[in-house]
Structure formats: C-alpha cells, structure tokens
Protein backbone atom coordinates (compact mmCIF):
# COMPACT_ATOMS: atom_id res chain seq x y z
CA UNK A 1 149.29 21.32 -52.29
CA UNK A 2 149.60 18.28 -50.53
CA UNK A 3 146.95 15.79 -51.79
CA UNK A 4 145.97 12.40 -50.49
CA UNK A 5 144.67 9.63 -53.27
CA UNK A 6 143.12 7.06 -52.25
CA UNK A 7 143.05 3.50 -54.04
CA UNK A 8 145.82 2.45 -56.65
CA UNK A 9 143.83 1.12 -59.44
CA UNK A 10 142.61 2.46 -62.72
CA UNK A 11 142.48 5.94 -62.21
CA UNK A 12 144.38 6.49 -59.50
CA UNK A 13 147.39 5.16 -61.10
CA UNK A 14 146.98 7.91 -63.80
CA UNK A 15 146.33 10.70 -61.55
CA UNK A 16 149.38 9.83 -59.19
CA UNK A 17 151.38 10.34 -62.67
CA UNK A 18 149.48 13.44 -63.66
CA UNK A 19 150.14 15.28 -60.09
CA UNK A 20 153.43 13.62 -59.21
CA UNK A 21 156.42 16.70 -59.44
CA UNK A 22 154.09 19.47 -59.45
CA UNK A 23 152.43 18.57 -56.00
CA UNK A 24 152.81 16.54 -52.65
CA UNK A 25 151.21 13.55 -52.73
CA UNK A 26 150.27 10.88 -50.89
CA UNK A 27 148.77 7.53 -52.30
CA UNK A 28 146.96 5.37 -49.64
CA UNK A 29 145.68 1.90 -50.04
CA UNK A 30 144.06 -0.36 -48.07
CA UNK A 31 147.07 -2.54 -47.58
CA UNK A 32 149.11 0.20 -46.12
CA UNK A 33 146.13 2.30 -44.12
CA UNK A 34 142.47 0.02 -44.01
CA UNK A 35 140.85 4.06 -44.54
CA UNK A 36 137.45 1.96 -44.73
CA UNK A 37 138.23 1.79 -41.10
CA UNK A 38 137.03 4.97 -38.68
CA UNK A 39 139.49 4.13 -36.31
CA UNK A 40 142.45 3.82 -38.47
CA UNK A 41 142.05 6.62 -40.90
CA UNK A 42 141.32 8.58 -37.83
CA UNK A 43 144.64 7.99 -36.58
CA UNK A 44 146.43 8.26 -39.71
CA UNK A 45 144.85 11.78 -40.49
CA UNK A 46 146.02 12.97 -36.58
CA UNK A 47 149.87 12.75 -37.79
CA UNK A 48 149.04 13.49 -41.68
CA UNK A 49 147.82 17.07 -43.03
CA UNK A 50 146.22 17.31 -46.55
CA UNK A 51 144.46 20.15 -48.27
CA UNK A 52 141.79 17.42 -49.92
CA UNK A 53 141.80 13.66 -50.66
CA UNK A 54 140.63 12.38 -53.79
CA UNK A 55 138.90 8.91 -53.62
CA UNK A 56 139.71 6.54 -56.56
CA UNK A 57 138.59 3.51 -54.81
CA UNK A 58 135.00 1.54 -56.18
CA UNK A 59 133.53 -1.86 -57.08
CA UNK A 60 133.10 -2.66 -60.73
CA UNK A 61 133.66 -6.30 -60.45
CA UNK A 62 135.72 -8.06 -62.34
CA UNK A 63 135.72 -8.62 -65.87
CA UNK A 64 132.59 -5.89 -65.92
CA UNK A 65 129.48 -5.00 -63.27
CA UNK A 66 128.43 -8.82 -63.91
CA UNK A 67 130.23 -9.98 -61.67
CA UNK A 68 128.49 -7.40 -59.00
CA UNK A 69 125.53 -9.77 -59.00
CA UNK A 70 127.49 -11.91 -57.67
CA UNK A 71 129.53 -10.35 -54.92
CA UNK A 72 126.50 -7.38 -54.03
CA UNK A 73 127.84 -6.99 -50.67
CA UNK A 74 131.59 -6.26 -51.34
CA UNK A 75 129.91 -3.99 -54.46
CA UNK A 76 127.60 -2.20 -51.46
CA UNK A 77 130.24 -1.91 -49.32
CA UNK A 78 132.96 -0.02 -51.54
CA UNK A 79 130.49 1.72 -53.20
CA UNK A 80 128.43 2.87 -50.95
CA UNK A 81 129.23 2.43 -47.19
CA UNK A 82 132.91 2.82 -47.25
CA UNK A 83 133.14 6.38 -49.57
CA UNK A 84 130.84 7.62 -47.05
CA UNK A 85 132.70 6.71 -44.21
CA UNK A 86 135.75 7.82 -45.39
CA UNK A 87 134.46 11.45 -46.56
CA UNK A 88 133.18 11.71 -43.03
CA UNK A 89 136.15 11.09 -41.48
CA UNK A 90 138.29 13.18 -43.75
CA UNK A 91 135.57 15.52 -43.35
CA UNK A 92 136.19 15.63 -39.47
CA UNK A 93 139.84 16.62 -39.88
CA UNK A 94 138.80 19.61 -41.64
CA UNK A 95 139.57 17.74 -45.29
CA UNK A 96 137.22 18.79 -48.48
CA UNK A 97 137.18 15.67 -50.73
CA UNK A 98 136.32 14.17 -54.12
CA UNK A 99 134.37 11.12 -54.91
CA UNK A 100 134.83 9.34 -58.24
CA UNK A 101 131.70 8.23 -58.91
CA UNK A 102 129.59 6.83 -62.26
CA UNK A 103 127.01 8.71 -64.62
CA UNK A 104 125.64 4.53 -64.90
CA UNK A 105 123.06 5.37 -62.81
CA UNK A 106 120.87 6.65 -66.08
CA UNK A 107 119.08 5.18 -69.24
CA UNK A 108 118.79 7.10 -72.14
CA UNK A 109 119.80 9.69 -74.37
CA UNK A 110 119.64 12.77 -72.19
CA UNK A 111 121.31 14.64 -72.02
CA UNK A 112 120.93 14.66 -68.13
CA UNK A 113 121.71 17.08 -65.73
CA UNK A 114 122.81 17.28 -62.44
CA UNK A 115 119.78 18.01 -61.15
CA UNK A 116 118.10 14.65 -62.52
CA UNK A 117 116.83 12.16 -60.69
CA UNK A 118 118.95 9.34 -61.64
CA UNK A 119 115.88 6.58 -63.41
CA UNK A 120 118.57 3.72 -63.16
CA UNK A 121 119.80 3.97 -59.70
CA UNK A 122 117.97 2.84 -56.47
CA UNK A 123 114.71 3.30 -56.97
CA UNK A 124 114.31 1.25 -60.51
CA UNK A 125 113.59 -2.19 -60.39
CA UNK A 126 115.41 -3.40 -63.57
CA UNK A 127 118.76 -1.15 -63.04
CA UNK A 128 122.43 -3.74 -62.24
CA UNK A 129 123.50 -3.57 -58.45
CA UNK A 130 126.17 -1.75 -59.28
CA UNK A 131 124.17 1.12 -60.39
CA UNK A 132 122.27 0.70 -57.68
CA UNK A 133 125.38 0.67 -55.11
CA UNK A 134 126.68 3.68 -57.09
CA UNK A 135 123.49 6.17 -56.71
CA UNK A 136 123.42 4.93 -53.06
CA UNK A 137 127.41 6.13 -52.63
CA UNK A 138 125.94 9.90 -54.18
CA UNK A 139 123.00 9.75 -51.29
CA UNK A 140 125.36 9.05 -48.63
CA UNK A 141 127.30 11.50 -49.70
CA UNK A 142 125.07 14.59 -49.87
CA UNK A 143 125.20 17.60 -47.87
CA UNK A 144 129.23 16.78 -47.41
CA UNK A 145 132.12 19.09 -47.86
CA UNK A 146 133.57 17.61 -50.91
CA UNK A 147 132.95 17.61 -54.98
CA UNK A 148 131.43 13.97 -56.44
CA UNK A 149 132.68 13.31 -60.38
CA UNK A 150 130.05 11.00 -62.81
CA UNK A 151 132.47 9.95 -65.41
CA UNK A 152 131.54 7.04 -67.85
CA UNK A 153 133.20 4.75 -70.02
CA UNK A 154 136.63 5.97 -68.84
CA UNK A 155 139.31 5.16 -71.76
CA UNK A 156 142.97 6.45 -71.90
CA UNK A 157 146.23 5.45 -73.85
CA UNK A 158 147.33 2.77 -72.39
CA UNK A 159 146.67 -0.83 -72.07
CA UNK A 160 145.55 -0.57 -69.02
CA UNK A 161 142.92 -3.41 -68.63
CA UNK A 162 139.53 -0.62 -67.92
CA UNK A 163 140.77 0.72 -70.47
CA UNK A 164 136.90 0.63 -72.98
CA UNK A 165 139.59 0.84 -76.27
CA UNK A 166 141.48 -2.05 -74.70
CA UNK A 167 138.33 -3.64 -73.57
CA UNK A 168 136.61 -2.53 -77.34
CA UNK A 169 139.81 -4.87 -79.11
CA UNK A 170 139.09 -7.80 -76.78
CA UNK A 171 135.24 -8.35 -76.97
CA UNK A 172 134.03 -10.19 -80.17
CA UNK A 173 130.29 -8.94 -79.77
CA UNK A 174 129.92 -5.24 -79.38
CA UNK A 175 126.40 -3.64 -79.03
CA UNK A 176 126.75 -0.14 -80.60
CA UNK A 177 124.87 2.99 -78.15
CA UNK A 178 125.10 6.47 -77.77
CA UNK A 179 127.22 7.53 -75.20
CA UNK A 180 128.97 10.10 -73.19
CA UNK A 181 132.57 9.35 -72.34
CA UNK A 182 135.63 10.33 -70.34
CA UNK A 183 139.24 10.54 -71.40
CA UNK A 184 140.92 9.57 -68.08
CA UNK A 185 143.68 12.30 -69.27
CA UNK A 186 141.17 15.05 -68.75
CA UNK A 187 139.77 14.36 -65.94
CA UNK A 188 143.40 14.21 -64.08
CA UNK A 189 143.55 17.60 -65.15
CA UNK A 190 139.90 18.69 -64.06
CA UNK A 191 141.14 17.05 -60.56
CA UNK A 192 144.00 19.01 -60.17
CA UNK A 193 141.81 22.14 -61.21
CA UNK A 194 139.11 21.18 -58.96
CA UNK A 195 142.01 21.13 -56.01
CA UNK A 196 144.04 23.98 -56.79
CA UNK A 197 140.27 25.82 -56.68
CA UNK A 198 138.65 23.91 -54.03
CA UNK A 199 137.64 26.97 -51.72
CA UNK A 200 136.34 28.41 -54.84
CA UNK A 201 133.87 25.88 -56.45
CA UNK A 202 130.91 25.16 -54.98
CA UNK A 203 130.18 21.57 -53.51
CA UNK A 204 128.17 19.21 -55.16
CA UNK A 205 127.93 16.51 -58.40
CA UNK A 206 129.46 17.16 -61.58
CA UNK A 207 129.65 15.47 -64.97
CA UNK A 208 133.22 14.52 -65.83
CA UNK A 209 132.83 13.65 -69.51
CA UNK A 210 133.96 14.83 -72.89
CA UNK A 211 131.71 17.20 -74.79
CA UNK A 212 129.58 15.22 -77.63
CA UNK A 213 128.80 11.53 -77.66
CA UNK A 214 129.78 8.62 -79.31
CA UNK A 215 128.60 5.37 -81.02
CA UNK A 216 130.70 2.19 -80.11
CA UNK A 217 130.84 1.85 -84.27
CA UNK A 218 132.71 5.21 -84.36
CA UNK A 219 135.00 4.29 -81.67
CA UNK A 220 136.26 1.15 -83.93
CA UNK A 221 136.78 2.73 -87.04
CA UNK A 222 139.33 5.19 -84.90
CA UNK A 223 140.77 2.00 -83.62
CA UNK A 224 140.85 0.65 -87.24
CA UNK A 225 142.79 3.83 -89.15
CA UNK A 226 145.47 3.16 -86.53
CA UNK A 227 145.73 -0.61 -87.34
CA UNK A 228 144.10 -1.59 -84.45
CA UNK A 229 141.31 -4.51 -84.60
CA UNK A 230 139.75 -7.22 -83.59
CA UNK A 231 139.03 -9.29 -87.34
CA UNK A 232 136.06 -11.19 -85.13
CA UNK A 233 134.21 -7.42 -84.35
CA UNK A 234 130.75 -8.25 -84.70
CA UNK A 235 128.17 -5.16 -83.90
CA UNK A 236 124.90 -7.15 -82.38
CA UNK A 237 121.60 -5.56 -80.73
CA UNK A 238 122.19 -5.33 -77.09
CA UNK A 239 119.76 -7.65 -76.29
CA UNK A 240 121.41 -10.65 -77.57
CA UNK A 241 124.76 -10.36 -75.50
CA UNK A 242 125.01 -12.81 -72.80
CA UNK A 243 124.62 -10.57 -69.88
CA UNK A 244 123.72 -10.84 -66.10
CA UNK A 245 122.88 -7.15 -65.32
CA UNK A 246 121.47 -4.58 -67.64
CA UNK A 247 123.63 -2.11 -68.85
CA UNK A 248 123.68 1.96 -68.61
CA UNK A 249 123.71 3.55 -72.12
CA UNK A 250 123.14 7.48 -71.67
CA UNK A 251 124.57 10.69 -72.87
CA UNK A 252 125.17 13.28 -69.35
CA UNK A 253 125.35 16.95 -69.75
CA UNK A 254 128.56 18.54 -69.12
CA UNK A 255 127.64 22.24 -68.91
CA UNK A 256 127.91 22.83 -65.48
CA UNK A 257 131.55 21.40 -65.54
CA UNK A 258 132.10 23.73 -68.06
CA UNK A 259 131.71 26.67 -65.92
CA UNK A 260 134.78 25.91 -64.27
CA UNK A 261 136.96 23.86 -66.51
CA UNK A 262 136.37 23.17 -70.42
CA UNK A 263 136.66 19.48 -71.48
CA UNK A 264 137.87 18.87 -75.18
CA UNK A 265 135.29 17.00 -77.40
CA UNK A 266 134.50 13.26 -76.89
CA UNK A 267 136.03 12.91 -80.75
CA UNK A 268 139.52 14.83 -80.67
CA UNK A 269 140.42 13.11 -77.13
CA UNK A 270 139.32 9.44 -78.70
CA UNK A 271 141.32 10.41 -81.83
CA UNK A 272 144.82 11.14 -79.66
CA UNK A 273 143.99 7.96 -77.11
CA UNK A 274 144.14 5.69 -80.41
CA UNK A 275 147.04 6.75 -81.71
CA UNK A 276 148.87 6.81 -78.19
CA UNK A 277 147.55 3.38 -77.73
CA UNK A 278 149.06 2.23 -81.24
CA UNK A 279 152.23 3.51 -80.61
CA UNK A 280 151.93 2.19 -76.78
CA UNK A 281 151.43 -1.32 -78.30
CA UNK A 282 154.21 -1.00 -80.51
CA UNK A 283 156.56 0.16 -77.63
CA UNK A 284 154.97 -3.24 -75.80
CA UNK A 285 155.65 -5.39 -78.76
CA UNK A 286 159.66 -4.29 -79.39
CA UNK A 287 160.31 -4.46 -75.81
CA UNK A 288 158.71 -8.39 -75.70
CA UNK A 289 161.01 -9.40 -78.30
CA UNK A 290 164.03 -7.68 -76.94
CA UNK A 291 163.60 -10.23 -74.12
C-alpha cells in the first residue's frame, strides 16, 4: 500500500515506525508540503498517488489543553478547519482518509457510544476549547469518505513527552478518574488494519481505546512495581488542581471497533508499556553516562 501520514509528532512518529518495511510510505509535514493549504496539497496530490492518508496532525497545546485557552484560534484552526480541508482535498483525488481525533469531547462514566451526542463538545457551555475545537473537527468531517479514531489518554513505551506514564512521573498532583485509554502500539496496528481493509469497513467514528478502564491510582502502582515514581505523588480531588479548562474524564465503548479489530485490555497493554518504559529509561540512563 502506499500510505501518506500526515504530521510528525506524537503519533505519527510511532506509526511511521509501525508501517515502515512492510508498506510505502510517505510522511508529510507542514514544513515540507503546507497540506492546510488547498492549493498546495492540490498540487502535491496531482504528481503523488496514495491508497489513503492518515492525519496525525491536532492542537493540544502545550504542556496540556490549557494552553488552548490561550491560543483558541491556532486550536480552531488545526482542529477543526484544517482536517476538514485536507480530507476534502484528499477526498477530491479519489483518497479515503483517517482522522485522529479525541473521545474528550464527553463527561462521565459511559460507557458511550458512537452514536452519542458528545455532552462536552460544542454545544456545552462549561466543556475546554479544545473539546470544543475537537467535536467541531468530527462535524466538519461527516458525510466524508474516510474513518475518524476517538482515542484518549494515548500512552506508549517510550519517553516520548505525550506520553500520560511519562506525563503521570512528572506531575506532583494527580486527580485519580475512571478512564478509557489507548496504547499508541495498538492503535498503529488498528491503522494499518483499517488500511489494508479500507474498501471493506464502513465509514464513520470509531473508538480507538483499550477494553476496560482505569483509575490514575492503578496506573501508578504499575509504574511503582517497575521502580518507577515520583516520591512527591500526591492523589488530590480534581477540583483543587490549578487548572484553566475543565477536563474530560469518561470511559467510551469500544464494541463497534471490535467488530473489525480486537483491542487487548486497558490492563495487560499498561502492564507491557511500564516495563518497556523501565527498561527504555535504563537504556537512556547507560547511554548518558557513556557520554
């Protein structure tokens, strides 16, 4: 297949190492191609053939969605405007595609469905702008030829800085909710399914995330078997963190993912992150004093 990823961040970086060998690929950013651009993608697409893009690129504002806020148009505009620009235009050149998106656009245990009406997205008062800007992206995107993926709380094992473990070992203050989450490992492979089978599956939204929930106190006592902590780990209610926007805590349903591709359990994919990441920061630490 030849496959076109778009953005080199977070999760593209793992996907272009999950397909790389066993594909064609193609990794666009904006430096090299401005695809936000109708014009210029347009052109690049006329000399470039692909079987289906996969959009990586977002908004989550740097160090978390606080920083959205502050900076609501460039969160709009990559979150919102620009995915739908860009799946119209690969959409013109005959190209299926597949949004990354964010299951932050509910509140509450759930489990929700597909078929929900997001209650934290555009039409709640009290939901962050990046929620917002997220459930506006899905809108624009409807009725498209193309697959959109909710994932939440993406973790892998590496110290990548989205990484929630590596995030989870840095913050002091940790509010403890139920959650659904997604091992980035997975959903490279439910990707690369989702291409291989892309004239197959039907169009639509799907729930990327790992079957069960978790607690953030779970989540550090993996960390802790593998002798990974933070001694200042405080677990607070939510309401007493410092925080600008209001934060999603929900669990999504996964079932109709499951139809086409079976995720592992949100505990046995935590369980092999941590002790990847232990061994990754142990690799990190003998190569620092080597130099």
């Amino acid at each position: 297949m030849n496959i076109l990823i778009l953005g080199g961040g977070y999760i593209g970086t793992h996907l272009i190492r999950h397909l790389g060998g066993r594909h064609t690929i193609q990794i666009l950013t904006k430096k090299i191609v401005d695809y936000t651009s109708l014009s210029s993608f347009s052109e690049y697409l006329r000399t470039n053939k692909f079987d289906i893009a996969v959009n990586c690129s977002g908004y989550t504002g740097k160090p978390n969605v606080d920083a959205c806020e502050d900076d609501k148009e460039n969160c709009w505009n990559y979150n919102a405007v620009y995915p739908a620009r860009t799946a119209i235009t690969l959409n013109s050149f005959g190209i299926p595609f597949i949004q990354i998106s964010s299951g932050c656009i509910y509140q509450g245990p759930g489990p929700w469905t597909e078929e929900d009406t997001p209650n934290f997205g555009m039409y709640e008062r009290d939901s962050s702008f990046y929620s917002k800007s997220k459930h506006a992206g899905e809108l624009a995107l409807a009725n498209l030829s193309g697959f959109i993926f909710r994932i939440r709380m993406p973790f892998c094992d590496t110290g990548q800085r989205k990484n929630i473990l590596v995030k989870y070992l840095e913050y002091d203050n940790i509010a403890s909710q139920q959650n659904s989450v997604t091992s980035v490992i997975d959903l490279c492979h439910v990707i690369e399914h989702f291409c291989q089978h892309r004239d197959s599956i039907e169009y639509g939204i799907y729930n990327v995330v790992n079957k069960g929930s978790v607690d953030a106190e779970s989540v550090l006592e993996l960390l802790k078997k593998q002798g990974l902590e933070n001694p200042n780990w405080n677990i607070v209610p939510i309401d007493t963190l410092d925080l600008k926007a209001i934060r999603s805590n929900c669990t999504l349903s996964g079932d109709k993912l499951n139809n086409y591709y079976e995720m592992p359990t949100a505990a046995k994919a935590l369980k092999s992150c941590t002790v990847k990441l232990r061994k990754f920061k142990e690799r990190s630490c003998q190569d620092t004093e080597k130099v």
